[in-house]
N, C-alpha and C. Protein backbone atom coordinates (compact mmCIF):
# COMPACT_ATOMS: atom_id res chain seq x y z
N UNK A 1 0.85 -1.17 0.00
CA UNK A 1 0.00 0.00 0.00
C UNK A 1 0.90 1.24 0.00
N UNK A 2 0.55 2.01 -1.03
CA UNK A 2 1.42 3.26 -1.10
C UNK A 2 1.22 4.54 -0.11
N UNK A 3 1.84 5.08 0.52
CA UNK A 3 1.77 6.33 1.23
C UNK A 3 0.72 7.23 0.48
N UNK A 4 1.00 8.14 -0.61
CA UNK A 4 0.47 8.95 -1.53
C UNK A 4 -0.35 8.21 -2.48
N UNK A 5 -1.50 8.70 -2.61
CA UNK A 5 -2.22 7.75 -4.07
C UNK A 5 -1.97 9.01 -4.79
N UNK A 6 -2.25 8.27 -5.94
CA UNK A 6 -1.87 9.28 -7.76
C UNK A 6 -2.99 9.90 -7.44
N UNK A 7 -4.64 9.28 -7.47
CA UNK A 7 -5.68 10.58 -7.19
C UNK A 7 -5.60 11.01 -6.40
N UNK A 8 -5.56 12.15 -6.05
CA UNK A 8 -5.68 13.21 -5.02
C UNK A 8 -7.07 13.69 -5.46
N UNK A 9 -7.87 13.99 -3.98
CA UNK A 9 -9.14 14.97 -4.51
C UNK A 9 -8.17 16.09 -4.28
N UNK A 10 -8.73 17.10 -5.00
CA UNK A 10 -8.66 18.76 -4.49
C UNK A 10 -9.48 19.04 -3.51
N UNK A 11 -9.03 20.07 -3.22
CA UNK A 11 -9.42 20.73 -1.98
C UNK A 11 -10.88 21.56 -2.67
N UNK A 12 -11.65 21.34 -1.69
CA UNK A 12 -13.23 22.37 -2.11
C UNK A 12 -12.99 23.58 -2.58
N UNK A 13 -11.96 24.21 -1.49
CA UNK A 13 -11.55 25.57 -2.34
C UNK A 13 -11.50 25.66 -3.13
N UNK A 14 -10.31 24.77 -4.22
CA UNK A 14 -9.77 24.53 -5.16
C UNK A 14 -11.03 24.87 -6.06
N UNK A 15 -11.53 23.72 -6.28
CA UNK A 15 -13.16 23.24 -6.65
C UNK A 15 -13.86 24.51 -7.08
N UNK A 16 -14.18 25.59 -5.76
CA UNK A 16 -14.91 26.12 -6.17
C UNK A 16 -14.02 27.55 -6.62
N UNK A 17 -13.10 27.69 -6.63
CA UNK A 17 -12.49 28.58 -7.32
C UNK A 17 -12.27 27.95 -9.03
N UNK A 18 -12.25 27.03 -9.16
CA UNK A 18 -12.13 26.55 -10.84
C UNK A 18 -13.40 26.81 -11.19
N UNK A 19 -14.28 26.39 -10.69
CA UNK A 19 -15.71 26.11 -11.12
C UNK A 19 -16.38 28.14 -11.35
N UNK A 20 -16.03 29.01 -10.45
CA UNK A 20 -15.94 30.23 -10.49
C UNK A 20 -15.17 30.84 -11.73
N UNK A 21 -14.11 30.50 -12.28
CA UNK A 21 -13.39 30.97 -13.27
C UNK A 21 -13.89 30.39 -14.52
N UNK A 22 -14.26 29.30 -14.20
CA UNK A 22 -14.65 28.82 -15.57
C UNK A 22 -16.18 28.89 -15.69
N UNK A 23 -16.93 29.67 -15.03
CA UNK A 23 -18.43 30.43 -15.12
C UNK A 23 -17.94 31.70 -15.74
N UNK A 24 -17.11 32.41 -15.43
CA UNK A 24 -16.98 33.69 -15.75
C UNK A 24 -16.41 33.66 -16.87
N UNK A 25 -15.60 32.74 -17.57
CA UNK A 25 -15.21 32.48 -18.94
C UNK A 25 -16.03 32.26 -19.78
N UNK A 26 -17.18 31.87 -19.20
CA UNK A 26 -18.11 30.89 -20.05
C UNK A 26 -18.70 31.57 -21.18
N UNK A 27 -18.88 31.42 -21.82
CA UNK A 27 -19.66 31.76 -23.93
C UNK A 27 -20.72 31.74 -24.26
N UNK A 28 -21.70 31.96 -24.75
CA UNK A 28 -22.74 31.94 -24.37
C UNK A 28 -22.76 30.50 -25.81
N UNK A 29 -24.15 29.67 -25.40
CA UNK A 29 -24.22 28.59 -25.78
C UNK A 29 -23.22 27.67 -26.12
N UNK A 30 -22.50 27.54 -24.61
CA UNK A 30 -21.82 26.58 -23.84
C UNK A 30 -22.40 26.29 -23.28
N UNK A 31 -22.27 24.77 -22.90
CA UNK A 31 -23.41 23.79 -22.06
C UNK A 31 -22.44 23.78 -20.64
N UNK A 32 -23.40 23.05 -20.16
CA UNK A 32 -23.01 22.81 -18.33
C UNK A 32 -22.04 21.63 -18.94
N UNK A 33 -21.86 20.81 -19.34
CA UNK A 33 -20.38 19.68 -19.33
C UNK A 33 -19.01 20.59 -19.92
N UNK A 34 -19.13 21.54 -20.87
CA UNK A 34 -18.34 22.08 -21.33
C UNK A 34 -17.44 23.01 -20.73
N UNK A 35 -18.54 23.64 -19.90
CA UNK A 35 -18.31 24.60 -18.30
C UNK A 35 -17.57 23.67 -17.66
N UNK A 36 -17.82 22.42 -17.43
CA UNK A 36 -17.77 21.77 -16.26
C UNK A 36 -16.05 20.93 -16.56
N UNK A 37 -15.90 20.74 -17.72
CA UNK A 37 -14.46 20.31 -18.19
C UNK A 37 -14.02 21.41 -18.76
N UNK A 38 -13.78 22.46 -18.79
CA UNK A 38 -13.27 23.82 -18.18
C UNK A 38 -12.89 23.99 -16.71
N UNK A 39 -13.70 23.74 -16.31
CA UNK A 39 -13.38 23.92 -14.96
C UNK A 39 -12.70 22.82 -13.76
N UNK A 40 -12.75 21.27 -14.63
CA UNK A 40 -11.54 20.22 -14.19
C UNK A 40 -10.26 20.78 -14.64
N UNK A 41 -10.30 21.57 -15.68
CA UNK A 41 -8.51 21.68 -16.40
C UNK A 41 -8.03 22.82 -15.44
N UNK A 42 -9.08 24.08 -15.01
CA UNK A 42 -8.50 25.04 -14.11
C UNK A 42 -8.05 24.09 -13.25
N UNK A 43 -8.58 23.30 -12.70
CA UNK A 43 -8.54 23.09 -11.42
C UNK A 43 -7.30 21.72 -11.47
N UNK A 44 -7.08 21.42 -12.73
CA UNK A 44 -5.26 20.71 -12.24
C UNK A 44 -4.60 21.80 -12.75
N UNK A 45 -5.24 22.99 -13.54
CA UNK A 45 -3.44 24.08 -13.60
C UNK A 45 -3.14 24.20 -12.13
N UNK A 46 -4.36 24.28 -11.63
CA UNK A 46 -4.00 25.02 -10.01
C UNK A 46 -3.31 24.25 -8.83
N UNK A 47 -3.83 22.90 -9.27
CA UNK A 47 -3.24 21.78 -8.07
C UNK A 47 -1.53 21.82 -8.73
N UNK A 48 -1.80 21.92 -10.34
CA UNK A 48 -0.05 22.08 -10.83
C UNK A 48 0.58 23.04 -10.18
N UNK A 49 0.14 24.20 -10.21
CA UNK A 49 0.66 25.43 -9.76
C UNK A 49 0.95 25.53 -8.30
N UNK A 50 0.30 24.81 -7.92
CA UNK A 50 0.73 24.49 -6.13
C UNK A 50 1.36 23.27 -5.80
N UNK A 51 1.86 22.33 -6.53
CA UNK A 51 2.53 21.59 -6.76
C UNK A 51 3.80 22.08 -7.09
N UNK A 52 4.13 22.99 -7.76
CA UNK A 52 5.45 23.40 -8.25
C UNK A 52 5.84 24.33 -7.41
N UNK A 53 5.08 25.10 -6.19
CA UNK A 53 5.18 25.94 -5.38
C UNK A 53 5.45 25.88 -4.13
N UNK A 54 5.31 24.54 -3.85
CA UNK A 54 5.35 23.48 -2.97
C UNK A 54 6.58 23.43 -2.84
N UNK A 55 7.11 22.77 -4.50
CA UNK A 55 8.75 22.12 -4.64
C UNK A 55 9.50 23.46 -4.62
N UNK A 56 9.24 24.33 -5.35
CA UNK A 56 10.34 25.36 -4.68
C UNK A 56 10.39 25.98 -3.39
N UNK A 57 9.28 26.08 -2.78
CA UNK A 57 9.64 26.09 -1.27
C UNK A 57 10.38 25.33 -0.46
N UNK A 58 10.54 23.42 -1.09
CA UNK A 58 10.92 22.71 -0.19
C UNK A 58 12.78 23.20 -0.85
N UNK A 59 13.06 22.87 -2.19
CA UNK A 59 14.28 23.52 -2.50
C UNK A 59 14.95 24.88 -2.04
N UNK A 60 14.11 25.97 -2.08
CA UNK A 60 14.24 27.01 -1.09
C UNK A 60 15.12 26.50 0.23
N UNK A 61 14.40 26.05 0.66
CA UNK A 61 14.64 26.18 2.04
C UNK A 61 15.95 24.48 2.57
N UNK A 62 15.96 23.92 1.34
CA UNK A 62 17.19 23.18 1.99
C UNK A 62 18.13 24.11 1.34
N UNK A 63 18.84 24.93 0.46
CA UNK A 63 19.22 25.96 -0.05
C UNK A 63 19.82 26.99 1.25
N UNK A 64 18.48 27.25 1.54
CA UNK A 64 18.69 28.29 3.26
C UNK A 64 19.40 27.51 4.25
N UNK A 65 19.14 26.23 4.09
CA UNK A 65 19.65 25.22 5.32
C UNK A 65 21.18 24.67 5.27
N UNK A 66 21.70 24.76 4.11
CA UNK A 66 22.75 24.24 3.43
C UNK A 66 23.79 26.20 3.95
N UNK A 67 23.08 26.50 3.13
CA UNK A 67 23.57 28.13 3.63
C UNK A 67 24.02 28.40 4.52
N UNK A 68 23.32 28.62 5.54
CA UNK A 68 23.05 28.69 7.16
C UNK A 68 24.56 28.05 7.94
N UNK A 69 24.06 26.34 7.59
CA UNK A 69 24.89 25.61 8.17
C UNK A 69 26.37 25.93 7.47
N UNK A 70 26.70 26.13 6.54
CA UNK A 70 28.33 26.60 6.49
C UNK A 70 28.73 27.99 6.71
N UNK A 71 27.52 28.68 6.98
CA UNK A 71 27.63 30.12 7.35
C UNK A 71 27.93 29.44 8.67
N UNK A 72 26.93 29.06 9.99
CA UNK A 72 27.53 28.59 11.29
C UNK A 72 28.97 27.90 11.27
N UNK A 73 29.30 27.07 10.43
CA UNK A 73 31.11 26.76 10.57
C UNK A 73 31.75 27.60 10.24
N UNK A 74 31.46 28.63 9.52
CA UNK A 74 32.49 29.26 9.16
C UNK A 74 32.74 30.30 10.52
N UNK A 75 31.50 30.73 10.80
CA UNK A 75 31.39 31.75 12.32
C UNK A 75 32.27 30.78 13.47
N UNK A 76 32.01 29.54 13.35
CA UNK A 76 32.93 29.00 14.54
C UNK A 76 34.14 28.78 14.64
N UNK A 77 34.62 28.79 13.26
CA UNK A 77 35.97 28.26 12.76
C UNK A 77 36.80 29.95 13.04
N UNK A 78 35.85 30.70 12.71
CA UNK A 78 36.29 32.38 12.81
C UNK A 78 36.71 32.39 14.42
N UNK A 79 35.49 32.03 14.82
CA UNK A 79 35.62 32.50 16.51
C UNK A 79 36.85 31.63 17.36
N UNK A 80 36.98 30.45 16.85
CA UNK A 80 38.14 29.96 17.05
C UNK A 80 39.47 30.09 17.04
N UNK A 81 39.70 30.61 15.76
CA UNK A 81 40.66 31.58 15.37
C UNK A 81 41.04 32.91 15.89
N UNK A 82 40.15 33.28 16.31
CA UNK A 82 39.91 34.56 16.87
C UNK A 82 40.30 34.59 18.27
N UNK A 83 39.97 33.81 18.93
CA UNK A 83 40.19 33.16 20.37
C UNK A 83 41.83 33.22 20.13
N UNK A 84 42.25 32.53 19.39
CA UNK A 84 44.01 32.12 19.49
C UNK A 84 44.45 32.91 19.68
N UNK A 85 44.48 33.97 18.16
CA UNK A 85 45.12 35.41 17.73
C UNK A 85 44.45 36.27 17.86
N UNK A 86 43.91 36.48 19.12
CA UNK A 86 43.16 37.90 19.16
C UNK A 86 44.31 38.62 19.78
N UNK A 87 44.41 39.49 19.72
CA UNK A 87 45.41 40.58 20.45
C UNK A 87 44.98 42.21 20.33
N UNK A 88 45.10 42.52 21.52
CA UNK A 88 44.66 43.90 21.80
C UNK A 88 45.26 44.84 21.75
N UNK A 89 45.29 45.57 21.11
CA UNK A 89 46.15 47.08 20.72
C UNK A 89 45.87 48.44 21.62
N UNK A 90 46.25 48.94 22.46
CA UNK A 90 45.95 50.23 23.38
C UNK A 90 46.37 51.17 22.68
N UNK A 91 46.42 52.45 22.08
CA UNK A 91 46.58 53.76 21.37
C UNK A 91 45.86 54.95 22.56
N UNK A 92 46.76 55.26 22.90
CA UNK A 92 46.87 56.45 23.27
C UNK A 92 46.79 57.84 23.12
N UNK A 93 46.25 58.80 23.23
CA UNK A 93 46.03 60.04 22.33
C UNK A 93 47.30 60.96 23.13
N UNK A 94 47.78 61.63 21.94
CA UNK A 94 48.90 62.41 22.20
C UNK A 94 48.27 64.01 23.45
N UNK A 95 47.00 64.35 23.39
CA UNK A 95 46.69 65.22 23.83
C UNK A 95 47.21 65.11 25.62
N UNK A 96 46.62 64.38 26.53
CA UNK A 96 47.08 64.34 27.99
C UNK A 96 48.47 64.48 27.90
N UNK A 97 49.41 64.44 27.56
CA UNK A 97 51.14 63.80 27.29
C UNK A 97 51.33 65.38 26.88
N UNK A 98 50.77 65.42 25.91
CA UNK A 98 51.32 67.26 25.81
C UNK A 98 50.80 68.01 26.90
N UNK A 99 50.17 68.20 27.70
CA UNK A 99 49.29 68.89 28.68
C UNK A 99 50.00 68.61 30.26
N UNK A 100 50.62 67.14 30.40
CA UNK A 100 51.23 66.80 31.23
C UNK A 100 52.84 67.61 31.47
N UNK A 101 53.54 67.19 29.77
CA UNK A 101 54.88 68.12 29.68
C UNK A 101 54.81 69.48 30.00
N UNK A 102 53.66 70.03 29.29
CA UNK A 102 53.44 71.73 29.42
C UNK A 102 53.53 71.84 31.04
N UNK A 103 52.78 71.40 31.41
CA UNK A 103 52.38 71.65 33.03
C UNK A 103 53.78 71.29 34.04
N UNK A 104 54.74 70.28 33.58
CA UNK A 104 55.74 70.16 34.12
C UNK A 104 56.89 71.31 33.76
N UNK A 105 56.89 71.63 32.27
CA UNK A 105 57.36 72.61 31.70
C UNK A 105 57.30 74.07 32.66
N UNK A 106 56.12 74.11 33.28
CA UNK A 106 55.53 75.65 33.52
C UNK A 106 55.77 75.72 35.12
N UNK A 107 55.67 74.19 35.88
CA UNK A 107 56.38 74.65 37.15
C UNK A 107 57.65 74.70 37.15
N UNK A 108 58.53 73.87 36.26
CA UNK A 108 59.93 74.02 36.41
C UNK A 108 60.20 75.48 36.25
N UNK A 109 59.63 76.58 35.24
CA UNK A 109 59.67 77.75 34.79
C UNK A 109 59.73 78.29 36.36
N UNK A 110 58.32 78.20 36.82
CA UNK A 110 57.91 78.81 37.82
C UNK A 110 58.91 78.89 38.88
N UNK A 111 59.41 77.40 39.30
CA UNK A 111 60.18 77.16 40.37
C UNK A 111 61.55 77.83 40.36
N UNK A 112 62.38 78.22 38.96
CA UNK A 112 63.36 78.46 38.47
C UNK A 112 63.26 80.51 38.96
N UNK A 113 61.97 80.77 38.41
CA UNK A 113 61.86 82.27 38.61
C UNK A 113 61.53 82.72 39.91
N UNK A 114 61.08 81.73 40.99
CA UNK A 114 61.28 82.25 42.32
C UNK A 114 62.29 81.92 42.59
């Protein structure tokens, strides 16, 4: 016994959205069977059309998953790396250091002229 059977009903929605499109198409002296197989063919474009919408979502998203996951190794392999050779650089601004000399500059002055 197979999981999936080949017939599938459609969904009522389905149903009554084909059956709706193919009223509003309809010609005048077109019969109700003619309407009515009109409105079976909407209604596998549509199960097609959600069928193929289906599969690129499921491709989508192993795509995203495939992505993802070597995006995460690569972030760990980084952070790893990073961990080893990280090293921290201190830079200093020249401003305090000039302000410090001046000020040592200006009592030596001072101390010299009393």
């Amino acid at each position: 016994m197979s999981r999936y059977s080949k017939n599938t009903q459609a969904s009522p929605q389905t149903q009554e959205e084909s059956l709706k499109m193919a009223k509003a198409t309809q010609r005048p002296g077109q019969t109700k069977e003619q309407t009515k197989l009109i409105a079976q063919g909407i209604q596998k474009g549509i199960e097609l059309y959600k069928k193929q919408q289906k599969e690129r979502a499921r491709e989508l998203n192993r795509k995203l998953k495939k992505v993802s996951g070597q995006l995460n190794q690569l972030n760990e392999s980084e952070a790893e790396e990073g961990q080893i050779y990280q090293q921290y650089i201190y830079r200093q601004h020249w401003l305090p250091w000039f302000l410090l000399l001046v000020s040592w500059l200006g009592f030596a002055a001072f101390a010299l002229l009393v």
